[in-house]
PDB file of N, CA and C in Angstrom:
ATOM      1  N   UNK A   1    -154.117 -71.499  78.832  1.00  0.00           N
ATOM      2  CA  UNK A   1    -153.623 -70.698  79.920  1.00  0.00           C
ATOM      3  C   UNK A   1    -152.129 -70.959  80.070  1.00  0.00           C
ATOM      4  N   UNK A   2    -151.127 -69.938  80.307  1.00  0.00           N
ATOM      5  CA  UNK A   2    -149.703 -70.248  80.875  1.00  0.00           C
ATOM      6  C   UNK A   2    -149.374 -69.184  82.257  1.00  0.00           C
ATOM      7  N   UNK A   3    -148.017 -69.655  82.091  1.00  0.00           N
ATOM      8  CA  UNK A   3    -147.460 -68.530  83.426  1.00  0.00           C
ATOM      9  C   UNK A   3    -146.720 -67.674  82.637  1.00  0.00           C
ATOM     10  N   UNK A   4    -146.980 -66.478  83.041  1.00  0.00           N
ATOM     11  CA  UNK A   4    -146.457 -65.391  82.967  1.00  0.00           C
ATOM     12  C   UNK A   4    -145.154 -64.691  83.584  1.00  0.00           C
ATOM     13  N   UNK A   5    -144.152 -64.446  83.856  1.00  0.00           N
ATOM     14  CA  UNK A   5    -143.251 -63.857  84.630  1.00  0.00           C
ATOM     15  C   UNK A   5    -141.926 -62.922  84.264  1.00  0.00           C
ATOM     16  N   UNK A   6    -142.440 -61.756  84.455  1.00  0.00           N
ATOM     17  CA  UNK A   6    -141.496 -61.184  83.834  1.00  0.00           C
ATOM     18  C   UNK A   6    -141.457 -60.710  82.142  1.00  0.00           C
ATOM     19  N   UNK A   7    -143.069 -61.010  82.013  1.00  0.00           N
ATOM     20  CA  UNK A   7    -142.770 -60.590  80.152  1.00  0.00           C
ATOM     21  C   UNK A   7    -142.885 -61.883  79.677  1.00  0.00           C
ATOM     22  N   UNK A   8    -142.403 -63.289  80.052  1.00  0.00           N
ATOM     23  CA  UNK A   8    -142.228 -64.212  79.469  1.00  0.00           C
ATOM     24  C   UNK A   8    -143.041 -65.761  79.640  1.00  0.00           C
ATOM     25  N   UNK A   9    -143.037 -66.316  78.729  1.00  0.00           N
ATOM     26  CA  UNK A   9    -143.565 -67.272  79.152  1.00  0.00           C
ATOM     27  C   UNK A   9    -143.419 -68.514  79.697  1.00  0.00           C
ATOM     28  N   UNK A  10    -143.364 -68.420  81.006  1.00  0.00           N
ATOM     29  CA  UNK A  10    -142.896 -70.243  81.827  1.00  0.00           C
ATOM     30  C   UNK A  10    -144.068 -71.222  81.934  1.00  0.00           C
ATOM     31  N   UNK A  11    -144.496 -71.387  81.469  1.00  0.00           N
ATOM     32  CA  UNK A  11    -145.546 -72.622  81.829  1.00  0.00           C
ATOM     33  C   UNK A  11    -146.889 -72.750  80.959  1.00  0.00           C
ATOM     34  N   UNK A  12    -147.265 -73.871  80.204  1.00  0.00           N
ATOM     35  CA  UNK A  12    -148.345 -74.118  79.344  1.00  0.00           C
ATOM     36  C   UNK A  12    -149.057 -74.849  79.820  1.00  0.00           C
ATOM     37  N   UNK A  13    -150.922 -74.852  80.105  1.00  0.00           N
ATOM     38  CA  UNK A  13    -151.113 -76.111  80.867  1.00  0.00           C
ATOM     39  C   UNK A  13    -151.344 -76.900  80.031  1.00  0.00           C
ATOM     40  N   UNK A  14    -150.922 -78.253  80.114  1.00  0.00           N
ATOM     41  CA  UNK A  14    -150.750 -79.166  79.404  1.00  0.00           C
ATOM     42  C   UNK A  14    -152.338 -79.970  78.604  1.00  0.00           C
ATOM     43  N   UNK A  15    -153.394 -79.525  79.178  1.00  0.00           N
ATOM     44  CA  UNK A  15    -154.614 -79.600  78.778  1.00  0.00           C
ATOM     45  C   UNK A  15    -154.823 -78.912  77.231  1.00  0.00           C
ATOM     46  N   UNK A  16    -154.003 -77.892  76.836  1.00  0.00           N
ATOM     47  CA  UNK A  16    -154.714 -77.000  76.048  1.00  0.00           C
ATOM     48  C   UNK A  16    -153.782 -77.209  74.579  1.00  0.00           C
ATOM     49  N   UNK A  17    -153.049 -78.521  75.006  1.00  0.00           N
ATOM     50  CA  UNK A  17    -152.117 -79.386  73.537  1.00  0.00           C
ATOM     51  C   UNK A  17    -152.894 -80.119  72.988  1.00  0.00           C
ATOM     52  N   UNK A  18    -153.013 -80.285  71.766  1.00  0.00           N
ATOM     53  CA  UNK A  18    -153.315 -81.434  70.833  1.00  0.00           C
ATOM     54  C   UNK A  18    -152.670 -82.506  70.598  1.00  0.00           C
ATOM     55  N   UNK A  19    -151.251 -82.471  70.692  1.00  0.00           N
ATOM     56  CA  UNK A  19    -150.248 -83.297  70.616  1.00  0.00           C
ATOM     57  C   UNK A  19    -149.836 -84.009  72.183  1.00  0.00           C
ATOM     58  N   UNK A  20    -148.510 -85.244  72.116  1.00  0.00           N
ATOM     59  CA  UNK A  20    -148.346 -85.614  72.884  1.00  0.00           C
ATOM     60  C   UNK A  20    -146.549 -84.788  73.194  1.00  0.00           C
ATOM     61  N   UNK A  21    -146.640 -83.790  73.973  1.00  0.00           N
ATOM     62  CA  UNK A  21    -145.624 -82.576  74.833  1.00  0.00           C
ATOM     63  C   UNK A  21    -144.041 -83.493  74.515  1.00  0.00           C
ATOM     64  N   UNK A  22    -144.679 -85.190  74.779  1.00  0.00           N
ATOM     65  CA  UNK A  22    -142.766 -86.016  75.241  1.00  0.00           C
ATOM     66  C   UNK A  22    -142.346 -85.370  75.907  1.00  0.00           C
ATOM     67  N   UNK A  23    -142.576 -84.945  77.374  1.00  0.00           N
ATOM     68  CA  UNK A  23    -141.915 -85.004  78.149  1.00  0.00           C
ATOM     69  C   UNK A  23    -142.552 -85.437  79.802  1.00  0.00           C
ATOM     70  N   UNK A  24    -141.187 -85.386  80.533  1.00  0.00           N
ATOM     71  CA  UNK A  24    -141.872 -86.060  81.581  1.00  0.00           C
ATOM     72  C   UNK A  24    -141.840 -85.078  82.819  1.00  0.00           C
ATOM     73  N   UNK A  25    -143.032 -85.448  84.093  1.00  0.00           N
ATOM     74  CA  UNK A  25    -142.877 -84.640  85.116  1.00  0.00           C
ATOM     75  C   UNK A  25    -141.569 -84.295  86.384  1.00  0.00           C
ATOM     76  N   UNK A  26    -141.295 -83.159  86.123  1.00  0.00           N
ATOM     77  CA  UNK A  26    -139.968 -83.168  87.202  1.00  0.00           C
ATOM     78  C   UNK A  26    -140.343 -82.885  88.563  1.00  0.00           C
ATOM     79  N   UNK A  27    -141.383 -82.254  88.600  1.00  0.00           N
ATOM     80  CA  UNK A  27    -141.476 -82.066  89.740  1.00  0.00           C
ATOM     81  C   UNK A  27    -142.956 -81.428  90.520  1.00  0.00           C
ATOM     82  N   UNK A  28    -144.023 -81.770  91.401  1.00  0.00           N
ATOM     83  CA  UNK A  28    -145.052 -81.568  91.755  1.00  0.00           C
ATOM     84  C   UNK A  28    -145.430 -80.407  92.743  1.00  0.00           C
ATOM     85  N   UNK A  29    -145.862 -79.544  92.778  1.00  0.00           N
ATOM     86  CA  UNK A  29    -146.158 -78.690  93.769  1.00  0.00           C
ATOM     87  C   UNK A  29    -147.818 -78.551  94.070  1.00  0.00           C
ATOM     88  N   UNK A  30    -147.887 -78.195  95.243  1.00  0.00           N
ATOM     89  CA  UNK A  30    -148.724 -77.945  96.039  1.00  0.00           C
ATOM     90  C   UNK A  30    -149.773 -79.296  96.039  1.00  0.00           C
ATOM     91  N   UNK A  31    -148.937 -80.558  96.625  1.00  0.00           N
ATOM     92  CA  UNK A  31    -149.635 -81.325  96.701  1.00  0.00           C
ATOM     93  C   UNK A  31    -150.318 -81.978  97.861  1.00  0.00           C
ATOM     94  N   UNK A  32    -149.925 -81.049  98.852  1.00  0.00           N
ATOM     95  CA  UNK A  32    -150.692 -80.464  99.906  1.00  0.00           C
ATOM     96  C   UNK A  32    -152.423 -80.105  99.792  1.00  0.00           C
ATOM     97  N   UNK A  33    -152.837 -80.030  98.718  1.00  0.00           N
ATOM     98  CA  UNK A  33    -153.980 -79.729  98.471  1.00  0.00           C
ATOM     99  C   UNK A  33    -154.417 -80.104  97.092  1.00  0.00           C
ATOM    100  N   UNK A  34    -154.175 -81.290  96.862  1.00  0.00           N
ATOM    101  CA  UNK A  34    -154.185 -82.216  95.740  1.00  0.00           C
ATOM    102  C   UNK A  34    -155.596 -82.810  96.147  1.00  0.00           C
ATOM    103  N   UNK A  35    -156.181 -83.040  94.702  1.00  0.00           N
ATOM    104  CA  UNK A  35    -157.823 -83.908  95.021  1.00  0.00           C
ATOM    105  C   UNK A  35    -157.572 -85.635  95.651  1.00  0.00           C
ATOM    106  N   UNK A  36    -158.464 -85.504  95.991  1.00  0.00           N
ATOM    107  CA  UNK A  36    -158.015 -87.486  97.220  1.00  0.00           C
ATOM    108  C   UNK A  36    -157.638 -87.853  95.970  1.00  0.00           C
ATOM    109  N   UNK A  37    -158.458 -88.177  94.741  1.00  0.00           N
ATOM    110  CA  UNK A  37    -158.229 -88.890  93.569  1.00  0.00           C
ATOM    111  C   UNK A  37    -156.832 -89.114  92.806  1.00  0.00           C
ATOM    112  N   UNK A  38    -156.153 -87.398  92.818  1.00  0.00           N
ATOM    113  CA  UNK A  38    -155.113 -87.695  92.241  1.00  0.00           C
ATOM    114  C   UNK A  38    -153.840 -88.514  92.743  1.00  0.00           C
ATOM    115  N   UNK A  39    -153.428 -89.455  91.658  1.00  0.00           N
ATOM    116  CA  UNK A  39    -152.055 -90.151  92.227  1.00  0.00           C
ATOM    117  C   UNK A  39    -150.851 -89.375  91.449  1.00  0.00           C
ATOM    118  N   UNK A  40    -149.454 -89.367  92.528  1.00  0.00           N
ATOM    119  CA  UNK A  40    -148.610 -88.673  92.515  1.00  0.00           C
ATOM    120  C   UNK A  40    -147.719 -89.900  92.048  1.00  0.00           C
ATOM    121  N   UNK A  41    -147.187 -89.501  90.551  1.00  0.00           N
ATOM    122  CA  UNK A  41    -146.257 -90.854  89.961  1.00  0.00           C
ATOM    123  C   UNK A  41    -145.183 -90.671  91.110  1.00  0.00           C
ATOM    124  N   UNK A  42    -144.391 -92.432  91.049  1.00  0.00           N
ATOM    125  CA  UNK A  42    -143.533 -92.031  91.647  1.00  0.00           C
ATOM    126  C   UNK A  42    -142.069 -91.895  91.229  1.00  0.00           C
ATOM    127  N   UNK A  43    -141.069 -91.250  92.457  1.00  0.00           N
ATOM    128  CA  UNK A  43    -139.947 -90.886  91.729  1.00  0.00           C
ATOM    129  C   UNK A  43    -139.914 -89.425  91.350  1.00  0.00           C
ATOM    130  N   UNK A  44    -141.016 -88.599  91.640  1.00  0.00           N
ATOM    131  CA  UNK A  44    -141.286 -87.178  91.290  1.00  0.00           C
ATOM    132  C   UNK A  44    -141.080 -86.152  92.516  1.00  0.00           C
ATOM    133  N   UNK A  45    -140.350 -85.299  92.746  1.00  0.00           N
ATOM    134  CA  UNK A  45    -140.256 -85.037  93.654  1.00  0.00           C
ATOM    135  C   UNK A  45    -141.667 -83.830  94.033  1.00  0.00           C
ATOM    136  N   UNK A  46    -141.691 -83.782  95.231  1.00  0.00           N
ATOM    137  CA  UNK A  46    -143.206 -83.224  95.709  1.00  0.00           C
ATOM    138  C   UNK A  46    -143.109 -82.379  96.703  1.00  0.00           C
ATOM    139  N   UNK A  47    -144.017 -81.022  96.476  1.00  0.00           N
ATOM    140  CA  UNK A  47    -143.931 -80.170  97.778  1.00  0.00           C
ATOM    141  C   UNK A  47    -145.136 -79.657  98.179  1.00  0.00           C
ATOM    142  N   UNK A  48    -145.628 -80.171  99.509  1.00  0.00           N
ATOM    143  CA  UNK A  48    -146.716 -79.716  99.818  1.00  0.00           C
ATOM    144  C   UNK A  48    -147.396 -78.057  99.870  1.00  0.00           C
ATOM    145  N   UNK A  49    -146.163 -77.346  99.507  1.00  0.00           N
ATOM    146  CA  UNK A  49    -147.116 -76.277  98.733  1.00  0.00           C
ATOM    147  C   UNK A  49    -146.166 -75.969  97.650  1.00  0.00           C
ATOM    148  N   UNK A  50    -145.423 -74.816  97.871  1.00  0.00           N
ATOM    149  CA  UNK A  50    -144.449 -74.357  96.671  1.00  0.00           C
ATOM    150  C   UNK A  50    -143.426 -74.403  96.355  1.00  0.00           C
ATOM    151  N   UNK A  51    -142.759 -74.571  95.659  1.00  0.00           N
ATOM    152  CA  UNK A  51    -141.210 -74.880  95.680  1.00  0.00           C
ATOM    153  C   UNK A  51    -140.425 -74.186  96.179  1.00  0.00           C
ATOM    154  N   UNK A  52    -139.320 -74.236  96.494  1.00  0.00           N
ATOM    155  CA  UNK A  52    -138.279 -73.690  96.920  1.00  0.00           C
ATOM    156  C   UNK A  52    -137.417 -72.576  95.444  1.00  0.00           C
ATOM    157  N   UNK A  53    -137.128 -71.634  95.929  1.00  0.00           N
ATOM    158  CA  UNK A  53    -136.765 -70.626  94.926  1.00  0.00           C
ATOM    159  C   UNK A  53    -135.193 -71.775  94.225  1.00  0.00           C
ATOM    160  N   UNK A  54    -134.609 -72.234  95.074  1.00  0.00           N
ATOM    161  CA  UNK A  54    -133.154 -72.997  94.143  1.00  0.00           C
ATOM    162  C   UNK A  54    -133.153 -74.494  94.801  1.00  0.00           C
ATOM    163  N   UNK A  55    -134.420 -75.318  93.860  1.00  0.00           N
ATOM    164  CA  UNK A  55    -134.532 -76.467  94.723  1.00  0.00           C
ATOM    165  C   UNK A  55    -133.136 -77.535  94.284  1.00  0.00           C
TER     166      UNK A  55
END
């Protein structure tokens, strides 16, 4: 699955690699409604729902 926008493609979910991506998370959204389980590394910046259009 990815994101779509505009014709193009922004976003791969990272589940659907075989390989290891090397890279790291910049930034978390909608963690406002994150499972109890998941932990949020830290140092990542986080928005309880969506980002800001020019964060």
């Amino acid at each position: 699955m990815c994101g779509i926008y505009e014709n193009e493609v922004h976003g791969v979910t990272l589940g659907c690699l075989n390989e290891n991506p090397e890279i790291e998370i910049g930034r978390h959204i909608f963690v406002g409604s994150k499972a109890s389980w998941e932990v949020m590394p830290d140092g990542v910046t986080q928005y309880q729902e969506h980002a800001p259009e020019n964060p």
